[in-house]
Every structure is written in C-alpha cells, then in structure tokens.
C-alpha atoms as a PDB file:
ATOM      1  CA  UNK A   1     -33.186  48.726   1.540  1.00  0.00           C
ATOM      2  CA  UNK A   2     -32.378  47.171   4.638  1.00  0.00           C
ATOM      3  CA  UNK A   3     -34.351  44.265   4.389  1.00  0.00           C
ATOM      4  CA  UNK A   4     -33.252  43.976   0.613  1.00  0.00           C
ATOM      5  CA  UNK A   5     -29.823  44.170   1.890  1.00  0.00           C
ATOM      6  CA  UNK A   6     -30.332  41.370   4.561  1.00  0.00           C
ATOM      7  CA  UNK A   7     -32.201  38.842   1.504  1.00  0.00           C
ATOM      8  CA  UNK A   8     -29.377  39.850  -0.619  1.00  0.00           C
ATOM      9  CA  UNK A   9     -26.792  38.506   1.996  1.00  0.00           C
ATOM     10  CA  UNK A  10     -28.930  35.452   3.078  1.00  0.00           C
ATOM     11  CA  UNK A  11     -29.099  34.658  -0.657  1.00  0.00           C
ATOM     12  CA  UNK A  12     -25.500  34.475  -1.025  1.00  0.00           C
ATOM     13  CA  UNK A  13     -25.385  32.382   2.412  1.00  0.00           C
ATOM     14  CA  UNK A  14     -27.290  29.548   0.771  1.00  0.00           C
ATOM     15  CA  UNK A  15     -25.315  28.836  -2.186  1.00  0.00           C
ATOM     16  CA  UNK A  16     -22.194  28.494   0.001  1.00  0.00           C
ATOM     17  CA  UNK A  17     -23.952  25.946   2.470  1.00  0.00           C
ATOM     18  CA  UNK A  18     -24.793  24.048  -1.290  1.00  0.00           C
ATOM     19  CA  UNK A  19     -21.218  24.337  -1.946  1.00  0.00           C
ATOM     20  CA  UNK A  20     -19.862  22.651   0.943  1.00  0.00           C
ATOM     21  CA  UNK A  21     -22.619  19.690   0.169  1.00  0.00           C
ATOM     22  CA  UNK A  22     -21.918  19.944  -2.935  1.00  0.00           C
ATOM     23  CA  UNK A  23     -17.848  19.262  -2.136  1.00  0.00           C
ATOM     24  CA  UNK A  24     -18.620  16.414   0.134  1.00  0.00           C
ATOM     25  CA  UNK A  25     -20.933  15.070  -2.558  1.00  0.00           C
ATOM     26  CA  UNK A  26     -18.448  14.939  -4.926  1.00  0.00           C
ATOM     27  CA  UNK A  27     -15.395  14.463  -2.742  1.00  0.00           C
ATOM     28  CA  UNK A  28     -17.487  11.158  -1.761  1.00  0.00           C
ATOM     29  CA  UNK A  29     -18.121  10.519  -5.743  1.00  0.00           C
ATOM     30  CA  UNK A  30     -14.377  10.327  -6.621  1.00  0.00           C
ATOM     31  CA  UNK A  31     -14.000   8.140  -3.609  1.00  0.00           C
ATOM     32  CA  UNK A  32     -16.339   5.636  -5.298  1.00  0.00           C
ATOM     33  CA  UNK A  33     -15.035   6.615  -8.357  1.00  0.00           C
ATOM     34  CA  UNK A  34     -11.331   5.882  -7.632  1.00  0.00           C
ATOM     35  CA  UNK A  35     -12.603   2.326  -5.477  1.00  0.00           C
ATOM     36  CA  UNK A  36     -14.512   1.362  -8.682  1.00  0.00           C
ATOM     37  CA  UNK A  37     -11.638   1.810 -11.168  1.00  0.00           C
ATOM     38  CA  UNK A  38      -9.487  -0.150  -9.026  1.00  0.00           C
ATOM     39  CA  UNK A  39     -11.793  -3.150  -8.800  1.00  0.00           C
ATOM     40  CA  UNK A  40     -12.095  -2.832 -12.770  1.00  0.00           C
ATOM     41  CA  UNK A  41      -8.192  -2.734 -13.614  1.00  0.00           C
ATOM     42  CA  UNK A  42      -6.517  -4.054 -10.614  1.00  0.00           C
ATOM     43  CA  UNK A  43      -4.266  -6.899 -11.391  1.00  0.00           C
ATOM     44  CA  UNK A  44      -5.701  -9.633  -9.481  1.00  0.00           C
ATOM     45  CA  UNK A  45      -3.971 -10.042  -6.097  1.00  0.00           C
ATOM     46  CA  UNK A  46      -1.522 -13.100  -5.756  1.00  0.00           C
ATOM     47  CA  UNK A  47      -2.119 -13.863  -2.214  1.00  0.00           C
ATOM     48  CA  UNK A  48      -2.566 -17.827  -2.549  1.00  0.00           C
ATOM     49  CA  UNK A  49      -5.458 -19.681  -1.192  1.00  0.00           C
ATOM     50  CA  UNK A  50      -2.783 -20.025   2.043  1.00  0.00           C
ATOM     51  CA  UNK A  51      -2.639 -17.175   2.757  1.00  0.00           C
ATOM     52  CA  UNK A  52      -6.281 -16.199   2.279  1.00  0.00           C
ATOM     53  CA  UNK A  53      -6.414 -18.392   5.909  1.00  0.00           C
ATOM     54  CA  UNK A  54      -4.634 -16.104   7.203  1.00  0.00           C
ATOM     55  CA  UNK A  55      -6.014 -14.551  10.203  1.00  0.00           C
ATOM     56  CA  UNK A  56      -5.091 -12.717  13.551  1.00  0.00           C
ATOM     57  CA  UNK A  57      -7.124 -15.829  15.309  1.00  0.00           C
ATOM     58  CA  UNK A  58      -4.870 -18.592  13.942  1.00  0.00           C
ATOM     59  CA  UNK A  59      -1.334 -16.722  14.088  1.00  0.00           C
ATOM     60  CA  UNK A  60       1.194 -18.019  16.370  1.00  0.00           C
ATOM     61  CA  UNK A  61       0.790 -15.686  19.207  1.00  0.00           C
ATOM     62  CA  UNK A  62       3.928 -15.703  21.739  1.00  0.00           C
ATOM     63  CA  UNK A  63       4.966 -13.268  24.058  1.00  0.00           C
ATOM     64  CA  UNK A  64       7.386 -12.062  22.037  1.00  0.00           C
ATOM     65  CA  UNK A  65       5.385 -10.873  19.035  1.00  0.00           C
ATOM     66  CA  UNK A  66       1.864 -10.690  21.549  1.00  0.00           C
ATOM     67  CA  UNK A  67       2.520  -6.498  21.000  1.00  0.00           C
ATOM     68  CA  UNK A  68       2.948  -6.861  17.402  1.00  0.00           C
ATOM     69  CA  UNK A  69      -0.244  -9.046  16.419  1.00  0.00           C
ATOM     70  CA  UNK A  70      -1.988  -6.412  18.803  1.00  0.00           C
ATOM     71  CA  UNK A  71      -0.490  -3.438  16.390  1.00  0.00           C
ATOM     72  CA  UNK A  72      -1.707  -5.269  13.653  1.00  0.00           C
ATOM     73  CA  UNK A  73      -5.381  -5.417  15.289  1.00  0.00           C
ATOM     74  CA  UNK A  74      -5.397  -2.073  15.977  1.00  0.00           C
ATOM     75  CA  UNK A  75      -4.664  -1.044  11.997  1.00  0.00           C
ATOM     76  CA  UNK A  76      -7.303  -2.942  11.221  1.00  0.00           C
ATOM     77  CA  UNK A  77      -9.554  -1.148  13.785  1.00  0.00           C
ATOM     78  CA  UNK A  78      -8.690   2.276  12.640  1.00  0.00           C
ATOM     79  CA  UNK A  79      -7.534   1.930   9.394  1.00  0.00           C
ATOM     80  CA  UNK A  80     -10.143   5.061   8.139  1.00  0.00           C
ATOM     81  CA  UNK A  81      -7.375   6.722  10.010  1.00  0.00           C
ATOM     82  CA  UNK A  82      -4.430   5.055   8.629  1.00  0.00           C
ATOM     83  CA  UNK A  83      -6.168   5.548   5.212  1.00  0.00           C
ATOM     84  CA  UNK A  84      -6.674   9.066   5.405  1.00  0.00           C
ATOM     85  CA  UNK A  85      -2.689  10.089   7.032  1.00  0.00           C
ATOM     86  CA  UNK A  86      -1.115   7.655   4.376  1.00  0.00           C
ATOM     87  CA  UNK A  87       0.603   5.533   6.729  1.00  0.00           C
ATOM     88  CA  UNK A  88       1.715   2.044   6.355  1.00  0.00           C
ATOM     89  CA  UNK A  89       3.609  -0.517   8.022  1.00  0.00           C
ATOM     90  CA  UNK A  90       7.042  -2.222   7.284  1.00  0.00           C
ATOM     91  CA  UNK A  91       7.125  -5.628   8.629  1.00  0.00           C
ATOM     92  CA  UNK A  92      10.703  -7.000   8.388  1.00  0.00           C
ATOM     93  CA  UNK A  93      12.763 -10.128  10.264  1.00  0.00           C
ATOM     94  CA  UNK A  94      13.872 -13.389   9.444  1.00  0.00           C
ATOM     95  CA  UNK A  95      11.631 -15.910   7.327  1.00  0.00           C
ATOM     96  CA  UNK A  96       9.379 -18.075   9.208  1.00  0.00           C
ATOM     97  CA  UNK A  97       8.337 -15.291  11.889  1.00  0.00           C
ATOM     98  CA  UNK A  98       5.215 -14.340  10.319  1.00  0.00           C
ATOM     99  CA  UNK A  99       5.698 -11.234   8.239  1.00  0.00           C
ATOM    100  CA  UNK A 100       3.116 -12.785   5.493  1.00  0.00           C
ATOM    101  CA  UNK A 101       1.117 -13.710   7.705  1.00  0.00           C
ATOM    102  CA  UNK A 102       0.293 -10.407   9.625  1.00  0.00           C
ATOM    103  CA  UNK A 103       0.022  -9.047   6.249  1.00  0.00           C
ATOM    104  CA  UNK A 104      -2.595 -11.808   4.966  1.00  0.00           C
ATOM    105  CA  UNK A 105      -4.521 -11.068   8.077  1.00  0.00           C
ATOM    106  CA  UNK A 106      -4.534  -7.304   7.614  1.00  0.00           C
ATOM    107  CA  UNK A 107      -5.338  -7.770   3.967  1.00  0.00           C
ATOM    108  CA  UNK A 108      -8.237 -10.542   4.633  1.00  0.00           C
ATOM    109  CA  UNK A 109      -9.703  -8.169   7.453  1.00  0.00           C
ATOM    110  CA  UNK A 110      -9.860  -5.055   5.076  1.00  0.00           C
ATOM    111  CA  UNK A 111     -10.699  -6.412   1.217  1.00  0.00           C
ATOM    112  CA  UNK A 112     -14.431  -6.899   1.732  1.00  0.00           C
ATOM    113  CA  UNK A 113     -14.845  -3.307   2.957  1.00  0.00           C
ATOM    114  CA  UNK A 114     -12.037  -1.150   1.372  1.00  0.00           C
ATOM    115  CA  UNK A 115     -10.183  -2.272  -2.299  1.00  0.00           C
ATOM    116  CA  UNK A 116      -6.985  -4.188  -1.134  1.00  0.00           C
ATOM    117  CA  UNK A 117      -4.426  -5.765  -3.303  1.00  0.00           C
ATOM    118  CA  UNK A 118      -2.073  -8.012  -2.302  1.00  0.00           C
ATOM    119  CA  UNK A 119       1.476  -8.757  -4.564  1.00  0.00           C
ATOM    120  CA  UNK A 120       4.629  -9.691  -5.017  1.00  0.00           C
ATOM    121  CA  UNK A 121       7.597  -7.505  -6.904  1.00  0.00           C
ATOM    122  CA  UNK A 122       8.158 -10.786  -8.867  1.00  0.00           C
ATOM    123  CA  UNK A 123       4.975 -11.479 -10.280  1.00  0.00           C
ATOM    124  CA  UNK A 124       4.292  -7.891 -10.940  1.00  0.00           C
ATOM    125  CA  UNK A 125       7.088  -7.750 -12.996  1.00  0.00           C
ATOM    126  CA  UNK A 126       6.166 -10.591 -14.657  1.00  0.00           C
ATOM    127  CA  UNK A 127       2.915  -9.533 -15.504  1.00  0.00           C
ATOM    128  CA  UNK A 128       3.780  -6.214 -16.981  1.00  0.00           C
ATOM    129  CA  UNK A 129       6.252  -7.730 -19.201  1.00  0.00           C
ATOM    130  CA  UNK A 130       3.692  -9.679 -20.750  1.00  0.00           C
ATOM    131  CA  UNK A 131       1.290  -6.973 -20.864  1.00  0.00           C
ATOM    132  CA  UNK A 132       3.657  -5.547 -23.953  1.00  0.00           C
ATOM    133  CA  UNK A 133       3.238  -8.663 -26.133  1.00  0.00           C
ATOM    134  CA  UNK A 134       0.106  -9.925 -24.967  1.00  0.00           C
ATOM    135  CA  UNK A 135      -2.100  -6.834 -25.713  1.00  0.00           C
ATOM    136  CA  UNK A 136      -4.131  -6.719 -22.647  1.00  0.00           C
ATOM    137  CA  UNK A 137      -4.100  -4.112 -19.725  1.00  0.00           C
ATOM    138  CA  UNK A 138      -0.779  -1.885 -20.388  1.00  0.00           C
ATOM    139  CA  UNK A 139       1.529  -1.107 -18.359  1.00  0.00           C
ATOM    140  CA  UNK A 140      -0.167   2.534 -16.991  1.00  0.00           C
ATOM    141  CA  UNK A 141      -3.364   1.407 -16.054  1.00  0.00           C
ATOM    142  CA  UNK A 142      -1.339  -1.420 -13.808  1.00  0.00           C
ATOM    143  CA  UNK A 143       0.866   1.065 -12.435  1.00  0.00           C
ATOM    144  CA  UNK A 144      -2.319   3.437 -11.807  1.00  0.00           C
ATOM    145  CA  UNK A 145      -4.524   0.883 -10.292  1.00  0.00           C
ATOM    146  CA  UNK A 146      -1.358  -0.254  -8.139  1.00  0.00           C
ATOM    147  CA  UNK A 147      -0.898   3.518  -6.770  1.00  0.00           C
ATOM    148  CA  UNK A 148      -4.760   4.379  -6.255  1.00  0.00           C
ATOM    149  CA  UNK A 149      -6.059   1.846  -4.416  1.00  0.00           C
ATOM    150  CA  UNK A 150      -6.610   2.056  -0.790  1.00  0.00           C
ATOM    151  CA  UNK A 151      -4.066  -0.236   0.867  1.00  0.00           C
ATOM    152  CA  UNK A 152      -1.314  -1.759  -1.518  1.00  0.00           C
ATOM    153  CA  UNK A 153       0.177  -4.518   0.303  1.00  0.00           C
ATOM    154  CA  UNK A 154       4.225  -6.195  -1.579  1.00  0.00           C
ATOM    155  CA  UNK A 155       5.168  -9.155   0.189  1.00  0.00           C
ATOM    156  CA  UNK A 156       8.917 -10.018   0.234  1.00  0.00           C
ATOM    157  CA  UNK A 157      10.302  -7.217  -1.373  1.00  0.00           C
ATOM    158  CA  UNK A 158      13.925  -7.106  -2.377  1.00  0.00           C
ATOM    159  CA  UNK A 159      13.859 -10.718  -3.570  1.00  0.00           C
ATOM    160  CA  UNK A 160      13.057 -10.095  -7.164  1.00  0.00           C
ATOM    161  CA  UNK A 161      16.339  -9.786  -8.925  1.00  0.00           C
ATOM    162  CA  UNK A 162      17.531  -5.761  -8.855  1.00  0.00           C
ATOM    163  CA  UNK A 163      17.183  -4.239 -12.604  1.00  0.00           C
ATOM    164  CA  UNK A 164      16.412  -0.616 -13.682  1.00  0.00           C
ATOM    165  CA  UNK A 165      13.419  -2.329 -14.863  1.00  0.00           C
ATOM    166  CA  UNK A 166      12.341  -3.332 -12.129  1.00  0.00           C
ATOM    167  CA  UNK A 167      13.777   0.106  -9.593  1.00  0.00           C
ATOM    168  CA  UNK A 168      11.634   2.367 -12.474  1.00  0.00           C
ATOM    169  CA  UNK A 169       8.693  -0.017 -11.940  1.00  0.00           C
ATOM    170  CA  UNK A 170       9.370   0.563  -7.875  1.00  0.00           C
ATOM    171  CA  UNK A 171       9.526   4.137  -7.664  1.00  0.00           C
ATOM    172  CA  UNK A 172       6.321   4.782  -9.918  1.00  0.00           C
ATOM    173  CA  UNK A 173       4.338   3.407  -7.483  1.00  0.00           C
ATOM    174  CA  UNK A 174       5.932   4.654  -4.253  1.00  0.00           C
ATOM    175  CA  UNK A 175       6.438   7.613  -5.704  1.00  0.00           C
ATOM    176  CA  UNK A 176       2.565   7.889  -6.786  1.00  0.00           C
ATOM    177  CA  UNK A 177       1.322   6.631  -3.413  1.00  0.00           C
ATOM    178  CA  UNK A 178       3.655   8.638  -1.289  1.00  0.00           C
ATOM    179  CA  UNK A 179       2.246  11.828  -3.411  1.00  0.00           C
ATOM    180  CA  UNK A 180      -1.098  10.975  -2.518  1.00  0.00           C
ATOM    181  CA  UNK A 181      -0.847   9.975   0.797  1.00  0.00           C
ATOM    182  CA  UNK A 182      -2.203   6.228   0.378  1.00  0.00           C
ATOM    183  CA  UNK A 183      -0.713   3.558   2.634  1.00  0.00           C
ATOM    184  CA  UNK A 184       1.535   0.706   1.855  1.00  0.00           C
ATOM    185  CA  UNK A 185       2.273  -2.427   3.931  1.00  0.00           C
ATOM    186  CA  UNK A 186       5.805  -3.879   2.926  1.00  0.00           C
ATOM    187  CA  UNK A 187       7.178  -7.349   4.030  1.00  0.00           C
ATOM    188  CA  UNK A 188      10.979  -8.027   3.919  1.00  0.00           C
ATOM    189  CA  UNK A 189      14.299  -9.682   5.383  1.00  0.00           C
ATOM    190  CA  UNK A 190      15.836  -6.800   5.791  1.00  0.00           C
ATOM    191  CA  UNK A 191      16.170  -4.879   9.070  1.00  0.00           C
ATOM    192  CA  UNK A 192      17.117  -0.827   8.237  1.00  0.00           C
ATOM    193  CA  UNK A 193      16.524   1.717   5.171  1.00  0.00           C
ATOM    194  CA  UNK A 194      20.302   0.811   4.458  1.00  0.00           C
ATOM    195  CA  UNK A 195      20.163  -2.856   4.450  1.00  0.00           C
ATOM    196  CA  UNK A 196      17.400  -2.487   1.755  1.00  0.00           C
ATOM    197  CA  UNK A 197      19.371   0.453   0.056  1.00  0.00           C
ATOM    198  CA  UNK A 198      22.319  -1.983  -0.173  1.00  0.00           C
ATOM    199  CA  UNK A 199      20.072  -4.798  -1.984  1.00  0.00           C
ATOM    200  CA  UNK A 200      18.559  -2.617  -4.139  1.00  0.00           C
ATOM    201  CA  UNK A 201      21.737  -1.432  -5.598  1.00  0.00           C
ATOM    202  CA  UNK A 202      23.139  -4.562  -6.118  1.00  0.00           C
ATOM    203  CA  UNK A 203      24.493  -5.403  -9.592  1.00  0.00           C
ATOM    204  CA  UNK A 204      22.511  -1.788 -10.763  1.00  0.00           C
ATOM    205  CA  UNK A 205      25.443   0.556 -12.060  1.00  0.00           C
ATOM    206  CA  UNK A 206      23.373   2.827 -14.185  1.00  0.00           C
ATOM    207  CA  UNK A 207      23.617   6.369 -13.935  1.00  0.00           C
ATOM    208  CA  UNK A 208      21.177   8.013 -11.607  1.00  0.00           C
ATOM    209  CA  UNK A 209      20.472   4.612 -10.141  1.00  0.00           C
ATOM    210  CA  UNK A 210      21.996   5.207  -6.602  1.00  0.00           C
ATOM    211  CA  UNK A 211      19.382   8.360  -6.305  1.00  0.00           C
ATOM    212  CA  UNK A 212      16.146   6.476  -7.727  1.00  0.00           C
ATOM    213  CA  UNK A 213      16.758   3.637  -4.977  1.00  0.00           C
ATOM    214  CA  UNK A 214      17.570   6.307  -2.158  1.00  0.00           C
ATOM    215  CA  UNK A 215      14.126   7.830  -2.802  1.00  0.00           C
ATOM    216  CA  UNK A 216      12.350   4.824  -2.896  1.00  0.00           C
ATOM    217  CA  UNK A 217      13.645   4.039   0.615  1.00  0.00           C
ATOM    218  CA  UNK A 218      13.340   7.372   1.912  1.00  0.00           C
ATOM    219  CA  UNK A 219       9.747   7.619   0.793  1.00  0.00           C
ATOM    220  CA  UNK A 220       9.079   3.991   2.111  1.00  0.00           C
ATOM    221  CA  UNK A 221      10.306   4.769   5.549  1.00  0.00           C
ATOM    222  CA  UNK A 222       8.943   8.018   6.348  1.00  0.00           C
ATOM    223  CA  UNK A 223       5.465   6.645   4.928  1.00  0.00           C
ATOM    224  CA  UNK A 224       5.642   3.382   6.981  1.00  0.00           C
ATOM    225  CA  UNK A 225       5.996   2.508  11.178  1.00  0.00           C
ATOM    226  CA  UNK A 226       8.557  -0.788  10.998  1.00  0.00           C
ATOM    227  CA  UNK A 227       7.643  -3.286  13.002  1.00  0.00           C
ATOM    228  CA  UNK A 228      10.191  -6.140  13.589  1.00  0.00           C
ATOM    229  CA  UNK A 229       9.154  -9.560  14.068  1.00  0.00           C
ATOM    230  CA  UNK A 230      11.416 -11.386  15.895  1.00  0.00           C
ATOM    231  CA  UNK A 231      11.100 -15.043  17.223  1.00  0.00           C
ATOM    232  CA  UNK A 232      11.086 -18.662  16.142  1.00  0.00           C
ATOM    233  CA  UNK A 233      11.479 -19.868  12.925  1.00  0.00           C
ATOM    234  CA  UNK A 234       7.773 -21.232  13.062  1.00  0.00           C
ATOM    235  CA  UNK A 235       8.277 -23.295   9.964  1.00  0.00           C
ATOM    236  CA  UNK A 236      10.473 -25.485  10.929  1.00  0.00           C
ATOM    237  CA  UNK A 237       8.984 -26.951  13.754  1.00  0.00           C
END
C-alpha cells in the first residue's frame, strides 16, 4: 500500500508538471495568435516614407534632449519589459522638437520584431467613417486590432477636431489597452493631463462628455512616463 500510495501521488505530480507546459504552451499560442490577427486586420500604419528614416542615429542630439533620446534607447532595449507592465510614453512640447521623430525611431526599431502600428487620430477617423459605406473592415475589428497589438503608437493627438465621435472612438481604445495592460506612445503639444483635458472638451457639450474625456486622460497618464522635449524649433533652421 505504501508503494501504491507513493505511484498514486507521483502520478498526480506528472499531470501538473504537463499543466504548467501545457499553460506556457498555450499562453505562447495566443501570443502568436493575438500578433497574427493584428498583422491580418491592422489598418495599415500612416507613418510616411519620412518618417520611416527616422532613427535614433540621425536625430538631432543636443544637450538638452541628450537624456531623452537616451530614454528612448533604453525602451527600445527593454521593451519585453515595457510590453509586459503596459507602460508607454507621452512625448509632448512644442512642434519642431522632435516628438515624431523619437516616436518614428521607437516604432522603426520595434516593427520587424514585435507588431507596431503607427497613426494619427485624423486619419483613423477618417478611415472608420468610410469603413460604414465602403463595406470593408468594420469598425470593431479596427478598434480591436488598434487595442491588441503590442505597441500602438498616435502621433499629434488633440489636433483632430473634438466630436463625441471622435472622444467614443478615443476611449475604446484606451480604455481596451489600459484593461489589458498594452503600451501606448502618445505625441502632443500639450504639456499636463489638464491642458489636454481642456482641448478635448472643446466645443463637446454633450452629456456625460466631461467624464468620458477625464478617463481618457486619467488612463493615458497613469499608463504613460511624459517626457518633455524641449529645445529648438529644428525646422526652421
């Protein structure tokens, strides 16, 4: 009985060690899974051959944005770990300082190994709008490839003109990829959570409005490290 006893509880220890395999196995799956639906329905990014330059070797390195490009480097480095906590990066300043840039550089380091997209608010917009006439990819599996993939990058946000529209459109994805901890890089003028509050309430008075646009900024800011990129106006020289 004794021995029967020990073989009973050594049989039981070998399904559990197939268990945990069997978890990474298909924790690993839905990884590949959830890369490979993304590459399928992912609205192309709208990055610009520009910007597809864009690297950490040819941005306009001074000493006042030296620590910043080496931030950038180092998401790049360990962005597994970035991936995994959620966390993102808000990039905001002036235009001409290099917000895009950083962000191109980030994005054209990462897209070969991890799925990347790279878009504006505006065109976004645009496209889902046309998605309800045009009969292609609707409007949930954009929203769904926008919130699963592994680093969602929105350049210039707060430009596109403020709209419940376009808030609703907002918050679905922040919303989604705050939920499941998948980072977001942001670029933008705007220097605080309230200077961006303030522009995305502008000329919205419907009700519940002021709460969808505080959440989207809340959610934003406690996913996201803000980096400020201060300096010349590169562009005009």
């Amino acid at each position: 009985m004794k021995h029967l006893w020990e073989n009973h509880i050594w049989l039981w220890c070998v399904p559990e060690c197939n268990c945990s395999k069997a978890k990474e196995e298909k924790e690993q799956r839905e990884k590949e899974r959830t890369k490979d639906f993304g590459k399928k329905t992912s609205p192309s990014s709208d990055i610009g051959n520009k910007f597809l330059k864009k690297t950490f070797e040819n941005f306009q390195q001074t000493s006042q944005n030296e620590k910043i490009l080496g931030a950038c480097q180092r998401y790049v480095r360990d962005f597994n770990s970035y991936l995994n906590s959620g966390t993102g990066i808000i990039f905001s300043g002036e235009s001409g300082r290099g917000k895009t840039h950083l962000a191109s550089a980030i994005f054209n380091s990462l897209k070969e190994d991890y799925n990347c997209i790279f878009r504006t608010m505006d065109s976004l917009l645009s496209e889902i709008k046309h998605s309800y006439n045009s009969g292609s990819i609707d409007e949930y599996k954009i929203i769904r490839s926008l919130s699963v993939c592994d680093l969602l990058i929105l350049d210039d946000l707060g430009t596109e003109t403020p709209s419940e529209f376009a808030l609703r459109i907002l918050f679905q994805i922040i919303n989604n990829r705050y939920n499941n901890e998948r980072p977001i890089i942001i670029t933008m003028k705007f220097n605080s959570e309230q200077e961006l509050r303030r522009r995305l309430m502008e000329k919205s008075e419907e009700i519940g409005i002021e709460k969808m646009v505080s959440s989207i900024t809340s959610r934003l800011f406690e996913m996201c490290r803000q980096i400020r990129v201060n300096g010349e106006d590169w562009r005009l020289r």
